[in-house]
PDB file of N, CA and C in Angstrom:
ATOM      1  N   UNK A   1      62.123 -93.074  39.321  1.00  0.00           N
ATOM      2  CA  UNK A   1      61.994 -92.035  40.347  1.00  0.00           C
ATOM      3  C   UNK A   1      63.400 -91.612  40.802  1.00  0.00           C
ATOM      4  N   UNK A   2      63.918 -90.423  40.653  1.00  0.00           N
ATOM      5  CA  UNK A   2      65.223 -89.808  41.067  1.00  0.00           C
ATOM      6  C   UNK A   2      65.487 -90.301  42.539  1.00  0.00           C
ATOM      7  N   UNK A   3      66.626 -90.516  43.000  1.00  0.00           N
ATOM      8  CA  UNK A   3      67.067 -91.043  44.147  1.00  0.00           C
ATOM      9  C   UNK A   3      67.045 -89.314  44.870  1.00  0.00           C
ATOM     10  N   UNK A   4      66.369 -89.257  46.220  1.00  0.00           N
ATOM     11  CA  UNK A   4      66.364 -87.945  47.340  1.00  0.00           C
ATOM     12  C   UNK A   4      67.419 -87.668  47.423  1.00  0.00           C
ATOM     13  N   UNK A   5      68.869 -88.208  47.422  1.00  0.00           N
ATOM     14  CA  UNK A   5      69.973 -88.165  48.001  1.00  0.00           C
ATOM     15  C   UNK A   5      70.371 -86.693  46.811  1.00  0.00           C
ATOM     16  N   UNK A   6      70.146 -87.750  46.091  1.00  0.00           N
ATOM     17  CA  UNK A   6      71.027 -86.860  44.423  1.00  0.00           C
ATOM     18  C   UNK A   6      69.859 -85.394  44.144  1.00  0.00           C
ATOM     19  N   UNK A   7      68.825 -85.393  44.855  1.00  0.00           N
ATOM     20  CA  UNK A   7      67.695 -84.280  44.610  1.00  0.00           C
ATOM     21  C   UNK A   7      68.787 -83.316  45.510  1.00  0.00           C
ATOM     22  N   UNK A   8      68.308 -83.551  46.612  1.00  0.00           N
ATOM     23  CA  UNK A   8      69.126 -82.619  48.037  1.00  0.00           C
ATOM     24  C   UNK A   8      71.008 -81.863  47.388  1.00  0.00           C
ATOM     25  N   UNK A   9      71.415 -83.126  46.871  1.00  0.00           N
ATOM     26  CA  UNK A   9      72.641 -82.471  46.760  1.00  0.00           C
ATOM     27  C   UNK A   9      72.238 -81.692  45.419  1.00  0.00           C
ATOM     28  N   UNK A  10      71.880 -81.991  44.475  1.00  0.00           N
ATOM     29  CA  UNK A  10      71.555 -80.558  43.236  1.00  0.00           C
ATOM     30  C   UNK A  10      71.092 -79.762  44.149  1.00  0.00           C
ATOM     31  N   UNK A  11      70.596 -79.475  44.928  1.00  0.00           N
ATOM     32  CA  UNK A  11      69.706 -78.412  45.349  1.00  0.00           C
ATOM     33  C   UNK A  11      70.633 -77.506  46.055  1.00  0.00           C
ATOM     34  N   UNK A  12      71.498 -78.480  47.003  1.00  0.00           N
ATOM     35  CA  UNK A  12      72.616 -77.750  47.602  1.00  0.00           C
ATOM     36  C   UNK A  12      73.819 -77.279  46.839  1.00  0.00           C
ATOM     37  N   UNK A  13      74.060 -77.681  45.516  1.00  0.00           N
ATOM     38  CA  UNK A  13      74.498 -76.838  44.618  1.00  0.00           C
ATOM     39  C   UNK A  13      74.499 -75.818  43.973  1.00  0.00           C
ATOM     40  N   UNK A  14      72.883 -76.246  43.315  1.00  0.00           N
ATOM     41  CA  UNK A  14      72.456 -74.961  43.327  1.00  0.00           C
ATOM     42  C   UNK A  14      72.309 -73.623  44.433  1.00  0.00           C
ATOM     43  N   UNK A  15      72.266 -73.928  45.539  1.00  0.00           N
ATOM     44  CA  UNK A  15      71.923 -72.856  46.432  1.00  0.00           C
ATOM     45  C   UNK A  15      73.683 -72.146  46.684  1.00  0.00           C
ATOM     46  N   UNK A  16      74.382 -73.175  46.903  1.00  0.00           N
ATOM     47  CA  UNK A  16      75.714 -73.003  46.915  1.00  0.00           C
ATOM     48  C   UNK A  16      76.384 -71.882  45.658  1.00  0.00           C
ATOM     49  N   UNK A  17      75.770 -71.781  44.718  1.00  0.00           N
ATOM     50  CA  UNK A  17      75.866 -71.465  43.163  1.00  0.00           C
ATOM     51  C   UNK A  17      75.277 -70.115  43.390  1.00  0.00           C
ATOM     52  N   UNK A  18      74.336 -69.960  44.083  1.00  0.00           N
ATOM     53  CA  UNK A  18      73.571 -68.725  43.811  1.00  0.00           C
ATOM     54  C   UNK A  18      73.916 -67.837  45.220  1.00  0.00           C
ATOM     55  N   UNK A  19      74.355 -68.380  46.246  1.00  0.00           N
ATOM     56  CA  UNK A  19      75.714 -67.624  47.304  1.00  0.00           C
ATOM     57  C   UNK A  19      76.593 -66.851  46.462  1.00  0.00           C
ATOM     58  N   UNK A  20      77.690 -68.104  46.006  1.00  0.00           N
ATOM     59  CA  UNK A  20      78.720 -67.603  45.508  1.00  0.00           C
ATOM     60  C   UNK A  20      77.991 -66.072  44.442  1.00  0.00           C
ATOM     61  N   UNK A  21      77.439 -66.254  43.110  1.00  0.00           N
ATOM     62  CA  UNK A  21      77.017 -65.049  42.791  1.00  0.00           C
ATOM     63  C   UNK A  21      76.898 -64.055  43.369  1.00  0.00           C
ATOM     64  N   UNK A  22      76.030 -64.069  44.131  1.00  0.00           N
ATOM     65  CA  UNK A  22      75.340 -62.949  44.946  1.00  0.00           C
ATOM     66  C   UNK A  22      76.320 -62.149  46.108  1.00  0.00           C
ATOM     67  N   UNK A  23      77.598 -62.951  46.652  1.00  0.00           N
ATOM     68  CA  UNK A  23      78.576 -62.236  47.138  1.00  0.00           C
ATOM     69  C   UNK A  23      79.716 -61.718  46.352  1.00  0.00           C
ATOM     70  N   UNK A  24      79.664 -62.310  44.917  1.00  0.00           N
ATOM     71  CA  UNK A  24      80.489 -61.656  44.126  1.00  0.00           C
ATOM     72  C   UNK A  24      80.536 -60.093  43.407  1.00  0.00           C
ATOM     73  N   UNK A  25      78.994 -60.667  43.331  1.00  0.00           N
ATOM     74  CA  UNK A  25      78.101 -58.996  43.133  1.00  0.00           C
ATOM     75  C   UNK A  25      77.750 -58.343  44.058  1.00  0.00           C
ATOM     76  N   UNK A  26      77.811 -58.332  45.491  1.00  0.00           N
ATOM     77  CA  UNK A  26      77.806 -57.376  46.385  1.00  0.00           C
ATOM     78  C   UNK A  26      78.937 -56.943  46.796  1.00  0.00           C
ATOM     79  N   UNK A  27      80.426 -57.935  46.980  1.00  0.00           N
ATOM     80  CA  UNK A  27      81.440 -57.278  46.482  1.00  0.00           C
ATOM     81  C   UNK A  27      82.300 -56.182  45.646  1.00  0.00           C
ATOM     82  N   UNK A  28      80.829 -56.443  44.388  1.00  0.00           N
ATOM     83  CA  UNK A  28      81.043 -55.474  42.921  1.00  0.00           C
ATOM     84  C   UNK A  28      80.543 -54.413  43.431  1.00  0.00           C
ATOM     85  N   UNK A  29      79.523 -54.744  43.943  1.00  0.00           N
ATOM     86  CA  UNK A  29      78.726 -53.139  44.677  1.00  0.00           C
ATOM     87  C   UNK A  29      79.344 -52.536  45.548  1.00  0.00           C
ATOM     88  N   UNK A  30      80.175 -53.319  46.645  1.00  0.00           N
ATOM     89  CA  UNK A  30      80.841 -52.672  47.574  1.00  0.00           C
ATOM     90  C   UNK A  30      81.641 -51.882  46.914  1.00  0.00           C
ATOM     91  N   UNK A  31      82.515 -52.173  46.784  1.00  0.00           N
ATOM     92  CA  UNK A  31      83.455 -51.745  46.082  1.00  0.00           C
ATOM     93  C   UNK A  31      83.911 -50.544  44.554  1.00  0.00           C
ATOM     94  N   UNK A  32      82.462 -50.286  44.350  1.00  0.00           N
ATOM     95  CA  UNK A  32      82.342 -48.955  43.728  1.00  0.00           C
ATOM     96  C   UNK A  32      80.989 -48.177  44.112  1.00  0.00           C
ATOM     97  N   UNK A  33      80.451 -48.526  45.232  1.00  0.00           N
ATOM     98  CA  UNK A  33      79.448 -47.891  45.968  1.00  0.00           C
ATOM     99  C   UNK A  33      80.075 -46.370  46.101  1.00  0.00           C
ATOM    100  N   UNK A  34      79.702 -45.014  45.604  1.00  0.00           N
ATOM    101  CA  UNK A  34      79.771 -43.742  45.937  1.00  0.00           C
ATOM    102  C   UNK A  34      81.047 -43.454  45.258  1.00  0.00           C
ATOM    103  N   UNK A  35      81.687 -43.770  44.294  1.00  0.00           N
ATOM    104  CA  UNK A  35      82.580 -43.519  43.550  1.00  0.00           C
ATOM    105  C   UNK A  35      82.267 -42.957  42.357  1.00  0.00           C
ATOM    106  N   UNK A  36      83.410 -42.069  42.296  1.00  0.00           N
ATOM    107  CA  UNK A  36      82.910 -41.124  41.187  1.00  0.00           C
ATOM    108  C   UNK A  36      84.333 -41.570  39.784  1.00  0.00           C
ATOM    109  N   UNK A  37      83.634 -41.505  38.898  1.00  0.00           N
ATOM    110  CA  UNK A  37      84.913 -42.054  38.064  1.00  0.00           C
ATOM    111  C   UNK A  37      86.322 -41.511  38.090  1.00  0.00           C
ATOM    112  N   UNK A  38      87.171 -42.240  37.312  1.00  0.00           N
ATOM    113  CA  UNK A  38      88.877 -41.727  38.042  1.00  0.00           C
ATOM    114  C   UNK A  38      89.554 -41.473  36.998  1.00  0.00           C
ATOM    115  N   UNK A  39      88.994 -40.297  35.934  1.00  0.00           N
ATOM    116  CA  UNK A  39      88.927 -39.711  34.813  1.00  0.00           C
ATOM    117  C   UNK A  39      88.476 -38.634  34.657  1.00  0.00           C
ATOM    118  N   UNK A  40      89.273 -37.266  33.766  1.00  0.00           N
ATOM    119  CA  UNK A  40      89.100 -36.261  34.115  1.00  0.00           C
ATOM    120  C   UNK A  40      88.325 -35.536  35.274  1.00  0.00           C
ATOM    121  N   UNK A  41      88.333 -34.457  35.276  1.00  0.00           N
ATOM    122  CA  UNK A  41      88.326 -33.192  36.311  1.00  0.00           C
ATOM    123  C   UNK A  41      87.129 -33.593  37.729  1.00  0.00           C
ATOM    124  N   UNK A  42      86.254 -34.608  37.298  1.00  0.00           N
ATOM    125  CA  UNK A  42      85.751 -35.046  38.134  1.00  0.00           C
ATOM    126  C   UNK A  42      86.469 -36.075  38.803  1.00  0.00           C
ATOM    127  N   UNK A  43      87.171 -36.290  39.115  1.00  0.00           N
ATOM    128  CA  UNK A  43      87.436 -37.866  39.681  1.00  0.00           C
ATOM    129  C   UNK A  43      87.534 -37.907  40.953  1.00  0.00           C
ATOM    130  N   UNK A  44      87.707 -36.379  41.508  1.00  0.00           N
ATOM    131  CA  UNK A  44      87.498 -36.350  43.553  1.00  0.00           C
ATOM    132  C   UNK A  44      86.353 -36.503  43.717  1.00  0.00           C
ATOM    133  N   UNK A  45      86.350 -37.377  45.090  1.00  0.00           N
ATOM    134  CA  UNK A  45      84.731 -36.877  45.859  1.00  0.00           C
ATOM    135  C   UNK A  45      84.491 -35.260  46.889  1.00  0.00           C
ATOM    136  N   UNK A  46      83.277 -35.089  46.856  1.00  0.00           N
ATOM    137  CA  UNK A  46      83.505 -34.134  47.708  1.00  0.00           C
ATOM    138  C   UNK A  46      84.411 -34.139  49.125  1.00  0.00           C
ATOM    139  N   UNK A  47      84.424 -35.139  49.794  1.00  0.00           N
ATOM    140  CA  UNK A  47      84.805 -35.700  50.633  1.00  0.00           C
ATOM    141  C   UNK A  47      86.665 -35.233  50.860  1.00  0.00           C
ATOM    142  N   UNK A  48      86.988 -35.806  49.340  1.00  0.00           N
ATOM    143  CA  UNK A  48      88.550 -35.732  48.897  1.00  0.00           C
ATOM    144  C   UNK A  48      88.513 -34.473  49.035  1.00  0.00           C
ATOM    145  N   UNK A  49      87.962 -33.247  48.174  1.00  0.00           N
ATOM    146  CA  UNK A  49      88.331 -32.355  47.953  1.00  0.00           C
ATOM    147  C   UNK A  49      88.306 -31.440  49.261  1.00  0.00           C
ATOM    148  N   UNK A  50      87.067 -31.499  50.068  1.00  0.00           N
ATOM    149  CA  UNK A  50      87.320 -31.771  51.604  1.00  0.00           C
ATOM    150  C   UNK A  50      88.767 -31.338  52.227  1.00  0.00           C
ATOM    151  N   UNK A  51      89.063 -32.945  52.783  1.00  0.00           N
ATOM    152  CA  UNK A  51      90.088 -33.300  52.944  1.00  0.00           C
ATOM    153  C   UNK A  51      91.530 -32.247  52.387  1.00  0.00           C
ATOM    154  N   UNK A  52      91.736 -32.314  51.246  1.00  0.00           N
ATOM    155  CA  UNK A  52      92.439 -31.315  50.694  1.00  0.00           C
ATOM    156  C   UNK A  52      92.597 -29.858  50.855  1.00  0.00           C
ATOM    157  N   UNK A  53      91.410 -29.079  50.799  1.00  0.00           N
ATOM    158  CA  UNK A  53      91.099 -27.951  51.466  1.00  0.00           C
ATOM    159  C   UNK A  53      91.474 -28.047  52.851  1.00  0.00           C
ATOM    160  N   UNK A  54      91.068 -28.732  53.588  1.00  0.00           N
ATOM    161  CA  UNK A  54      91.951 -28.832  54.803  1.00  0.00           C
ATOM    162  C   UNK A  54      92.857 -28.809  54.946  1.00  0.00           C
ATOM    163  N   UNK A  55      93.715 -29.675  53.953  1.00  0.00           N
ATOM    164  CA  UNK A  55      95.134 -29.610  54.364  1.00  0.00           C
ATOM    165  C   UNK A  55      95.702 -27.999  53.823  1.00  0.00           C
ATOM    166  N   UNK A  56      95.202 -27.578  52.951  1.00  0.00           N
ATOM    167  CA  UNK A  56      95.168 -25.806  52.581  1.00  0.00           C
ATOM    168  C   UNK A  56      94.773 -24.886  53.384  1.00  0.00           C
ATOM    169  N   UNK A  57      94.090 -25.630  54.261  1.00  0.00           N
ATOM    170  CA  UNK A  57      93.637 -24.339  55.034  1.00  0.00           C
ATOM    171  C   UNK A  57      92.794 -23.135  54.562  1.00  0.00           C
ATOM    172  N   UNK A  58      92.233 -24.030  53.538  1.00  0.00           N
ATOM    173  CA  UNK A  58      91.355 -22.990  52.643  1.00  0.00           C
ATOM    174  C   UNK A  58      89.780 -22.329  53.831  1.00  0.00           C
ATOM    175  N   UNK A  59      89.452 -21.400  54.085  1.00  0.00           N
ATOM    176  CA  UNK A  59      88.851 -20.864  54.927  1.00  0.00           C
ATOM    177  C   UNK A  59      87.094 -20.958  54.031  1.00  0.00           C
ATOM    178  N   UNK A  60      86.272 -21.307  54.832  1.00  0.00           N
ATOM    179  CA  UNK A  60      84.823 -21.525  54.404  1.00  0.00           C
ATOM    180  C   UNK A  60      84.496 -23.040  54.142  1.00  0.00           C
ATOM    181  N   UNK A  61      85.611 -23.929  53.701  1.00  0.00           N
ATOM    182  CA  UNK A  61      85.415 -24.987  53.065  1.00  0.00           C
ATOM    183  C   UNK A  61      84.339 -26.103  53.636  1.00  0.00           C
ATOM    184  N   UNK A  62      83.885 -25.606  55.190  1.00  0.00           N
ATOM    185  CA  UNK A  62      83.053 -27.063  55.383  1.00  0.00           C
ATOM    186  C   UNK A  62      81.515 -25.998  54.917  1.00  0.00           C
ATOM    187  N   UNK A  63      81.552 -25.173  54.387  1.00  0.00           N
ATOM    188  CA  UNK A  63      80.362 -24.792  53.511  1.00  0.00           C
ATOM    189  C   UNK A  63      79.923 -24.916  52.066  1.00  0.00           C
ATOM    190  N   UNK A  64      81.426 -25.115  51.637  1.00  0.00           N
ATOM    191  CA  UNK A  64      80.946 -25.529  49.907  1.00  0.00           C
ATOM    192  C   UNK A  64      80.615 -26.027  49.540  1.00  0.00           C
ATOM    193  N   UNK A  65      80.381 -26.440  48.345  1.00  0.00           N
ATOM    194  CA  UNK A  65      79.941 -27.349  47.400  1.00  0.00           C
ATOM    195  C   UNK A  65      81.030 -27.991  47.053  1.00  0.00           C
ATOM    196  N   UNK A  66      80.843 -29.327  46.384  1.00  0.00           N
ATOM    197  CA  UNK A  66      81.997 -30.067  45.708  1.00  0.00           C
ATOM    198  C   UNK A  66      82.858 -28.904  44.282  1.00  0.00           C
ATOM    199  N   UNK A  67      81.871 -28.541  43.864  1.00  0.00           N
ATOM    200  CA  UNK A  67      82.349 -27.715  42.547  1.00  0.00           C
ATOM    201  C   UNK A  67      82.819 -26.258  43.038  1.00  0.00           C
ATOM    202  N   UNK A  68      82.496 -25.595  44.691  1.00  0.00           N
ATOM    203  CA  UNK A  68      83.747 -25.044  45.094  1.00  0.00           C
ATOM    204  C   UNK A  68      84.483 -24.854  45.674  1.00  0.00           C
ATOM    205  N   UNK A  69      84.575 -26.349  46.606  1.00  0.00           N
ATOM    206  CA  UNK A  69      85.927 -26.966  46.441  1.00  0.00           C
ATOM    207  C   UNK A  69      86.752 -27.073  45.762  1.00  0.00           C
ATOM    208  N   UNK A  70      86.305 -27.653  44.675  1.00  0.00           N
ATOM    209  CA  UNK A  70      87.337 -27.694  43.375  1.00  0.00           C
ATOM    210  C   UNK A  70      87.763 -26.618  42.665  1.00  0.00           C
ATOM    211  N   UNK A  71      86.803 -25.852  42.651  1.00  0.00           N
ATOM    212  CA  UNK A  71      87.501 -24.271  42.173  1.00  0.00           C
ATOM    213  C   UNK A  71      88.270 -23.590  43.041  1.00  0.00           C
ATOM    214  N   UNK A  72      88.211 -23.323  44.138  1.00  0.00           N
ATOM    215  CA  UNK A  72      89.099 -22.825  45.393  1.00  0.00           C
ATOM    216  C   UNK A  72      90.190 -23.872  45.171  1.00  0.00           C
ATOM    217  N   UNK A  73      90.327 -25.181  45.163  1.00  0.00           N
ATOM    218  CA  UNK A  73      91.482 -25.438  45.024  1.00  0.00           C
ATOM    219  C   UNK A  73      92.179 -25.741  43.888  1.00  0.00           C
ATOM    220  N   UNK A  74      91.640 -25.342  42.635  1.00  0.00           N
ATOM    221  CA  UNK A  74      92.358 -24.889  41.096  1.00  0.00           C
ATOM    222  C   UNK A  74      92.259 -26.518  40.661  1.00  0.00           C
ATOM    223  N   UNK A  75      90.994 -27.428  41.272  1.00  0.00           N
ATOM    224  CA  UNK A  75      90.868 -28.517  40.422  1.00  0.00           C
ATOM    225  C   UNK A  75      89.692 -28.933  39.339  1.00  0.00           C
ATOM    226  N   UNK A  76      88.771 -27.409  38.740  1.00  0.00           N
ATOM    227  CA  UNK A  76      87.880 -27.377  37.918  1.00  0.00           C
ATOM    228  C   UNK A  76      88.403 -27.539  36.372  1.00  0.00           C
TER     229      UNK A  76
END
């Protein structure tokens, strides 16, 4: 019959084991949650391109679209 002691601690290993995972991969998720790849002509978010237009002073911009954003600011 397995000694309780040595049951409890596998168990707390295991659980310990399946923490660690599970914050490694929500880390993974954090961390490219709403990202758009960082490779060709797409790689701003709307957000960025946003931002940018602002700093242009481009007029209409909190009405566009991401794609004209990017055309108003010559990044299509």
């Amino acid at each position: 019959m397995p000694d309780i002691i040595e049951i409890i601690k596998d168990q707390h290993r295991q659980v310990d084991e399946l923490l660690t995972r599970a914050a490694e991969e929500g880390a993974d998720a954090e961390a490219t949650a709403g990202r758009v790849p960082e490779e060709g002509p797409d790689h701003l978010s709307r957000h960025d391109l946003y931002e940018k237009a602002k700093d242009q002073q481009i007029p209409g911009r909190s009405k566009m679209s991401r794609d004209q954003l990017a055309e108003a600011l010559g990044e299509s």
